[in-house]
N, C-alpha and C. Protein backbone atom coordinates (compact mmCIF):
# COMPACT_ATOMS: atom_id res chain seq x y z
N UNK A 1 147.59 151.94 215.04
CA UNK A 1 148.21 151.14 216.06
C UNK A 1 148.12 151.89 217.37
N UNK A 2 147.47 152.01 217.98
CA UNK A 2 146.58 152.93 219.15
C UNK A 2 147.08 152.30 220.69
N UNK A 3 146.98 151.45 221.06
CA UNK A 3 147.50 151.04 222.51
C UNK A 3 148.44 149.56 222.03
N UNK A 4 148.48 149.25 220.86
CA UNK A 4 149.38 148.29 220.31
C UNK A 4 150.79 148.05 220.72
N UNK A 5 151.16 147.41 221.46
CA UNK A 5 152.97 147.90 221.67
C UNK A 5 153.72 146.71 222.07
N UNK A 6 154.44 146.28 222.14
CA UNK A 6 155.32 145.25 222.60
C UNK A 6 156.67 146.11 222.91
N UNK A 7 156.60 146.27 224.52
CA UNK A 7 157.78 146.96 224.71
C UNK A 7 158.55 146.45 225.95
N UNK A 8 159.48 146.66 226.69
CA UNK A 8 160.28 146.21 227.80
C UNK A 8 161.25 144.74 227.14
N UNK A 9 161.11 143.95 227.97
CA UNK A 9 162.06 142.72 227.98
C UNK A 9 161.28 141.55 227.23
N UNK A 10 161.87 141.15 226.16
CA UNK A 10 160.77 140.29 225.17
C UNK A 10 161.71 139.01 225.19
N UNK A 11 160.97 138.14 225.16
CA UNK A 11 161.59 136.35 225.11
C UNK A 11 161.50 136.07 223.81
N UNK A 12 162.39 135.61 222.73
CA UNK A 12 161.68 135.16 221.53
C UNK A 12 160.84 134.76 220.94
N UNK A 13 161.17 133.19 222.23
CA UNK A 13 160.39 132.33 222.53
C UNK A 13 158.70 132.36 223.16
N UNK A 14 158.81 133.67 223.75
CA UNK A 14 157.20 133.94 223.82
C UNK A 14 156.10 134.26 222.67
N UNK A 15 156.47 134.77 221.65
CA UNK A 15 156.46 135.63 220.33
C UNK A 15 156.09 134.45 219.40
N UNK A 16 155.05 134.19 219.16
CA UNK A 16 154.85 132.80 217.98
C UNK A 16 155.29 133.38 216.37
N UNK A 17 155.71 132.74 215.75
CA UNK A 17 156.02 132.76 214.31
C UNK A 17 154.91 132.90 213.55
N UNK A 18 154.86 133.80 212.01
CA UNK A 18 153.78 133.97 211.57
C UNK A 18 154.41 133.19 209.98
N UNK A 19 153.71 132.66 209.34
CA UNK A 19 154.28 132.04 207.81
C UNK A 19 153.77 133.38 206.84
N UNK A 20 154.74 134.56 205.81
CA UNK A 20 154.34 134.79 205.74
C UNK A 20 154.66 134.98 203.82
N UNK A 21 155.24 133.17 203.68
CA UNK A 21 155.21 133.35 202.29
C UNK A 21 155.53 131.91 202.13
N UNK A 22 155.84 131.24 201.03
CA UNK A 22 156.46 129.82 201.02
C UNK A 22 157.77 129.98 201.16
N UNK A 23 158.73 128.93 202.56
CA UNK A 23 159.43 128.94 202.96
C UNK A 23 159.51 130.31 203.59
N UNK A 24 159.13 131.52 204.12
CA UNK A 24 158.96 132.20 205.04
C UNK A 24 158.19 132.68 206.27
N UNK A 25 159.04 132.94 207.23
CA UNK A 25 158.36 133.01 208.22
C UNK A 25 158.79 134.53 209.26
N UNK A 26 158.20 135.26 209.94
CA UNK A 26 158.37 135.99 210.96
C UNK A 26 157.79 135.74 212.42
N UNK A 27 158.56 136.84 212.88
CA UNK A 27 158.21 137.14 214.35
C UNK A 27 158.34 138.79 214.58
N UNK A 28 157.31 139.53 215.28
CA UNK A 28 157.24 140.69 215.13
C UNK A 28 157.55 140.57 216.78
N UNK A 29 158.94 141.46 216.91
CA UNK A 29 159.43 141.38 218.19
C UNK A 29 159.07 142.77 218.89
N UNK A 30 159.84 143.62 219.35
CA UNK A 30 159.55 145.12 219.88
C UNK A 30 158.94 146.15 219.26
N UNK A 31 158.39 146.88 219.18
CA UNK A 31 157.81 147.74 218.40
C UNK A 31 156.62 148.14 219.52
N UNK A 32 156.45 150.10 219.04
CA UNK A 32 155.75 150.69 219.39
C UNK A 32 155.27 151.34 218.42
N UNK A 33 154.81 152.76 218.11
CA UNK A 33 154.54 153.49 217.24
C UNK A 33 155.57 154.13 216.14
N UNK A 34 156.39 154.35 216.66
CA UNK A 34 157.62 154.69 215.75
C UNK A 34 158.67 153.77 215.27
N UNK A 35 158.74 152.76 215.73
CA UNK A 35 160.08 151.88 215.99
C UNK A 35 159.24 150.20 215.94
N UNK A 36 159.98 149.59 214.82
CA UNK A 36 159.60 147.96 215.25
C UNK A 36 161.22 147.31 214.80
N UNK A 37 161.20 145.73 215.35
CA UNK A 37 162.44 145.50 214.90
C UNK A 37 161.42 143.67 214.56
N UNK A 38 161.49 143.01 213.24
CA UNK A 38 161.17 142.25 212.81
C UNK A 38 162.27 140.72 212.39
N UNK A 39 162.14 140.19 213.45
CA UNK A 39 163.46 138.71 213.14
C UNK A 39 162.38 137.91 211.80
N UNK A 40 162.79 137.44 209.94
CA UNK A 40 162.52 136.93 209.50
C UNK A 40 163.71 135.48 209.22
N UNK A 41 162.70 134.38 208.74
CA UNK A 41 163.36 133.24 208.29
C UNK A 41 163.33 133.00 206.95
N UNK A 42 164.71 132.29 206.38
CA UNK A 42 163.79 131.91 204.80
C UNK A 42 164.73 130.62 204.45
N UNK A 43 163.62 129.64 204.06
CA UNK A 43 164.83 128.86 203.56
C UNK A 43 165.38 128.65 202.37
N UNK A 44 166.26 127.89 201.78
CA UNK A 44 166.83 128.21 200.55
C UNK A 44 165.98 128.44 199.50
N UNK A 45 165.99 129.07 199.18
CA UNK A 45 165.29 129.14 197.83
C UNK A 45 164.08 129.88 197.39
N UNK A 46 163.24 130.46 199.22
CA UNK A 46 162.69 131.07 199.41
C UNK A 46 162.72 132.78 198.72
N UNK A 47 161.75 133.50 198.51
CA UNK A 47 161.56 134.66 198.00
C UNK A 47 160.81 135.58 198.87
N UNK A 48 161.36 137.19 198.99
CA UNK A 48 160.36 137.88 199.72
C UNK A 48 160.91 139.05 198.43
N UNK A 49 159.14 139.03 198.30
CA UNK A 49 158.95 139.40 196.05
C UNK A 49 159.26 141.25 196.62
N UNK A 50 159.39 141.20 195.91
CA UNK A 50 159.61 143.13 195.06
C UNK A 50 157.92 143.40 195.69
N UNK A 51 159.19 144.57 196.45
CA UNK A 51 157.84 145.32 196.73
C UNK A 51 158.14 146.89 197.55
N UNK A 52 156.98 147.63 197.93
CA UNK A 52 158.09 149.05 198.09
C UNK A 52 156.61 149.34 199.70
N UNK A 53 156.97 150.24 200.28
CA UNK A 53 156.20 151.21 201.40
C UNK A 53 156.60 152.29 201.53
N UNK A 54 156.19 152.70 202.64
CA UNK A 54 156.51 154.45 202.97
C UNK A 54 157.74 154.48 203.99
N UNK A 55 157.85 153.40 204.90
CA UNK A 55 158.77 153.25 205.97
C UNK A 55 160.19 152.92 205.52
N UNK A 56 161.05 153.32 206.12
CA UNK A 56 162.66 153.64 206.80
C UNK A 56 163.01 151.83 206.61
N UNK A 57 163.61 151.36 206.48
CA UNK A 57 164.01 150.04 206.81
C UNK A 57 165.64 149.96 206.56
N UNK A 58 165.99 148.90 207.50
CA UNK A 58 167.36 148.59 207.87
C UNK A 58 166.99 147.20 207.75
N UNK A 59 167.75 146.65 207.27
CA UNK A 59 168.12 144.92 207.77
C UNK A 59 169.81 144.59 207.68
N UNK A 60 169.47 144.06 208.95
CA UNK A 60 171.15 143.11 209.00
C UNK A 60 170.68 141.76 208.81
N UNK A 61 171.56 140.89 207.42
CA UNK A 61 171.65 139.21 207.27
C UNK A 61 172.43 138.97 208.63
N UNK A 62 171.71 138.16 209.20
CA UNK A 62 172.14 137.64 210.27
C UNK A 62 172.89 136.31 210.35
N UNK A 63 172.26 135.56 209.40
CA UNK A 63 172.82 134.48 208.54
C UNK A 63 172.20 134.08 207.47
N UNK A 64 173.08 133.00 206.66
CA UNK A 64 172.55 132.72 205.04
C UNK A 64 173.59 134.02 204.17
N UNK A 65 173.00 133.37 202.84
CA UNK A 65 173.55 134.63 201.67
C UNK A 65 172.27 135.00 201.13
N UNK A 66 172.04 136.23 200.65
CA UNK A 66 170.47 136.71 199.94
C UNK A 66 171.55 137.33 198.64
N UNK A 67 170.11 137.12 198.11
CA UNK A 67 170.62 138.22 196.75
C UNK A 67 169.84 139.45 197.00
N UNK A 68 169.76 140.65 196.96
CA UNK A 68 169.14 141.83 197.56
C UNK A 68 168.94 142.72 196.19
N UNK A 69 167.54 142.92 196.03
CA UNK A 69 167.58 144.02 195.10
C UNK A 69 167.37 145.28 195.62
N UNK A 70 167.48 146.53 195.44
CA UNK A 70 167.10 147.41 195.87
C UNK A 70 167.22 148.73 194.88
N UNK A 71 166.06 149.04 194.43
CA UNK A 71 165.64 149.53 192.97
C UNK A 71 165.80 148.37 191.85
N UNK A 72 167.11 148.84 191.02
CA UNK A 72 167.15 148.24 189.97
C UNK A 72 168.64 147.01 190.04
N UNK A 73 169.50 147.77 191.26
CA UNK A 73 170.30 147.27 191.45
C UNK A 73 170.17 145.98 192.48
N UNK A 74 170.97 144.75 191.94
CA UNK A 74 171.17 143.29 192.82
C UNK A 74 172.60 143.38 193.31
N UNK A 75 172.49 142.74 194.33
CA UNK A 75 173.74 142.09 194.92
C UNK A 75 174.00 140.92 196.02
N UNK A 76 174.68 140.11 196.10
CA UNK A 76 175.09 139.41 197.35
C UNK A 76 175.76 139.77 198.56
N UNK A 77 174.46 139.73 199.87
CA UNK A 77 174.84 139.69 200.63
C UNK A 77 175.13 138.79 201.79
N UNK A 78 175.74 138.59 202.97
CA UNK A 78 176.07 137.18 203.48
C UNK A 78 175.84 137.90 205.15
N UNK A 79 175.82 136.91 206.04
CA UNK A 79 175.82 137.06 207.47
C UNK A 79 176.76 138.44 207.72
N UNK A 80 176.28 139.05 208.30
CA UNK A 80 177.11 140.63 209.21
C UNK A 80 176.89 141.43 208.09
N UNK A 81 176.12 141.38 206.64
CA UNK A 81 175.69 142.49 206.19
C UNK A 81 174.99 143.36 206.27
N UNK A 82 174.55 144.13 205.57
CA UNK A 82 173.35 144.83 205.86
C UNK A 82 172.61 145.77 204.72
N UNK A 83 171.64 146.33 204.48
CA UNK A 83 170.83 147.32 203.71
C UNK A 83 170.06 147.82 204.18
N UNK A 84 170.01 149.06 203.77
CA UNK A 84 169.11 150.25 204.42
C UNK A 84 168.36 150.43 202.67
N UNK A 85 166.80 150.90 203.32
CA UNK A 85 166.16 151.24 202.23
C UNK A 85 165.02 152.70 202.31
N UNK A 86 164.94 153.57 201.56
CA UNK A 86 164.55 154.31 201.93
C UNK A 86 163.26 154.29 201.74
N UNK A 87 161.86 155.33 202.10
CA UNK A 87 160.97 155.24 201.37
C UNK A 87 160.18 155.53 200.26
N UNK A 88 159.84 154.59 200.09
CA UNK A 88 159.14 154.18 198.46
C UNK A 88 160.09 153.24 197.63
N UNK A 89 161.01 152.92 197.79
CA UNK A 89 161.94 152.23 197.15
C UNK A 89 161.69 150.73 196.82
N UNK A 90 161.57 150.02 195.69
CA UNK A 90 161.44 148.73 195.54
C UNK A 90 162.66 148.47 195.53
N UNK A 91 162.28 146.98 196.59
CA UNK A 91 162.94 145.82 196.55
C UNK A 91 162.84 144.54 197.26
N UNK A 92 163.64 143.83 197.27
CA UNK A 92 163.19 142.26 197.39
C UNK A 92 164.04 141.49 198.10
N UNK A 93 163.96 140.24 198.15
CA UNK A 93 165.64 138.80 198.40
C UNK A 93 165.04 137.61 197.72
N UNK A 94 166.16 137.45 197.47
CA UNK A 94 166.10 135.46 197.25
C UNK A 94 166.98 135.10 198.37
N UNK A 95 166.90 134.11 198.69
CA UNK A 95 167.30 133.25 199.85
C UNK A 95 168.30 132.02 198.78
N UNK A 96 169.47 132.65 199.36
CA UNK A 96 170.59 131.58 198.38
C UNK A 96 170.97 130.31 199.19
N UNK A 97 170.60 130.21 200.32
CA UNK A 97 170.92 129.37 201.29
C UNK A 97 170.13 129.98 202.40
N UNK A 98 169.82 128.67 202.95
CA UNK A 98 168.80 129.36 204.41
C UNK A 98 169.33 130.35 205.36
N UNK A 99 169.01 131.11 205.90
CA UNK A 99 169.55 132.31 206.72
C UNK A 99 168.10 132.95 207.18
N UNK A 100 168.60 134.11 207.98
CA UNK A 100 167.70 134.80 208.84
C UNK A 100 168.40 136.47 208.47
N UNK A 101 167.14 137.18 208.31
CA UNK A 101 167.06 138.72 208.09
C UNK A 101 166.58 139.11 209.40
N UNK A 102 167.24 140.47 209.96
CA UNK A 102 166.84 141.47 210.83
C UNK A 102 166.34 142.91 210.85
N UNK A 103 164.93 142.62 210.39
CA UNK A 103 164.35 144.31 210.05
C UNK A 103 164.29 145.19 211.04
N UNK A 104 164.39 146.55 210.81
CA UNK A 104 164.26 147.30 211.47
C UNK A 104 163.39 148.33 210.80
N UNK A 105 161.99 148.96 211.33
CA UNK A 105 161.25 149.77 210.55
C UNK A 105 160.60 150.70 211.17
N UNK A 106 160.96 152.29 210.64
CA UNK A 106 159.81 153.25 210.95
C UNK A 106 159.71 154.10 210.07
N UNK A 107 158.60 154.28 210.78
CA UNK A 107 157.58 153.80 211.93
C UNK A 107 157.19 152.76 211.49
N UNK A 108 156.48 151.84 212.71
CA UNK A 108 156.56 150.59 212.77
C UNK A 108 155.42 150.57 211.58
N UNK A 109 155.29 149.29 211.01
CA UNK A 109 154.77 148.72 210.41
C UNK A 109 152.96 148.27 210.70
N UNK A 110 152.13 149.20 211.14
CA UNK A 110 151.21 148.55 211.18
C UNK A 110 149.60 147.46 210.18
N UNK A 111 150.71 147.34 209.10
CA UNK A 111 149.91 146.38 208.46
C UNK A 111 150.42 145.22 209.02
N UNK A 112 151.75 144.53 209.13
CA UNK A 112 152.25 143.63 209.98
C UNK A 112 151.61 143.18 211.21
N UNK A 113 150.88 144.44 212.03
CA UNK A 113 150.67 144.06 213.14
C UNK A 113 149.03 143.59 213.33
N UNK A 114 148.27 143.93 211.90
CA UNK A 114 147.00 144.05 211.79
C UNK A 114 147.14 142.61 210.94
N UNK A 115 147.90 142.26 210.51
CA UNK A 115 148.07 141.04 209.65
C UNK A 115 148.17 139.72 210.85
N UNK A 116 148.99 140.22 211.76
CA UNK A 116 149.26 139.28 212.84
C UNK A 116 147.94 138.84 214.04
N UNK A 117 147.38 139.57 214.17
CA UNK A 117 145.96 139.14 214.88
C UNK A 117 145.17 138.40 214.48
């Protein structure tokens, strides 16, 4: 990710949505080399499957309820929650009701950003 960056004052609304599962969708908002922050959608019933990387991640449910795995362990979480995951760690959501996730990842994610072009 070499001169790649989305940085200063970002509009949402400038930022097109990417589909990047059934019933999911993103937007890859700020991010430079170290730092990205990723707004996802899902609607009910939607899945974002088990899966693990090398990067730092934070998400706050922003809204909706997910079920959250993280390793082996599940739980319900709802709007103003949150999970941190470390790296290498599997895990996943189901979407119990439509809502929106707020990633936060570093270093940023550049398969995301190579996926998005």
């Amino acid at each position: 990710m070499k001169a790649s960056t989305r940085e200063g004052h970002i509009n949402a609304s400038d930022v097109a949505w990417e589909v990047v599962g059934e019933g999911v969708r993103r937007k890859i908002l700020g991010y430079d080399r170290e730092l990205m922050l990723v707004r996802v959608e899902f609607e009910k019933g939607s899945v974002g499957y088990a899966h693990k990387h090398p990067h730092r991640q934070v998400t706050l449910v922003e809204s909706g309820e997910f079920e959250v795995q993280l390793g082996s362990e599940k739980r319900r979480l709802r709007g103003g929650d949150c999970f941190f995951v470390p790296p290498d760690l599997e895990h996943g959501v189901v979407a119990l009701e439509a809502g929106v996730l707020v990633d936060v990842f570093t270093p940023a994610r550049e398969d995301f950003i190579a996926a998005a072009k």
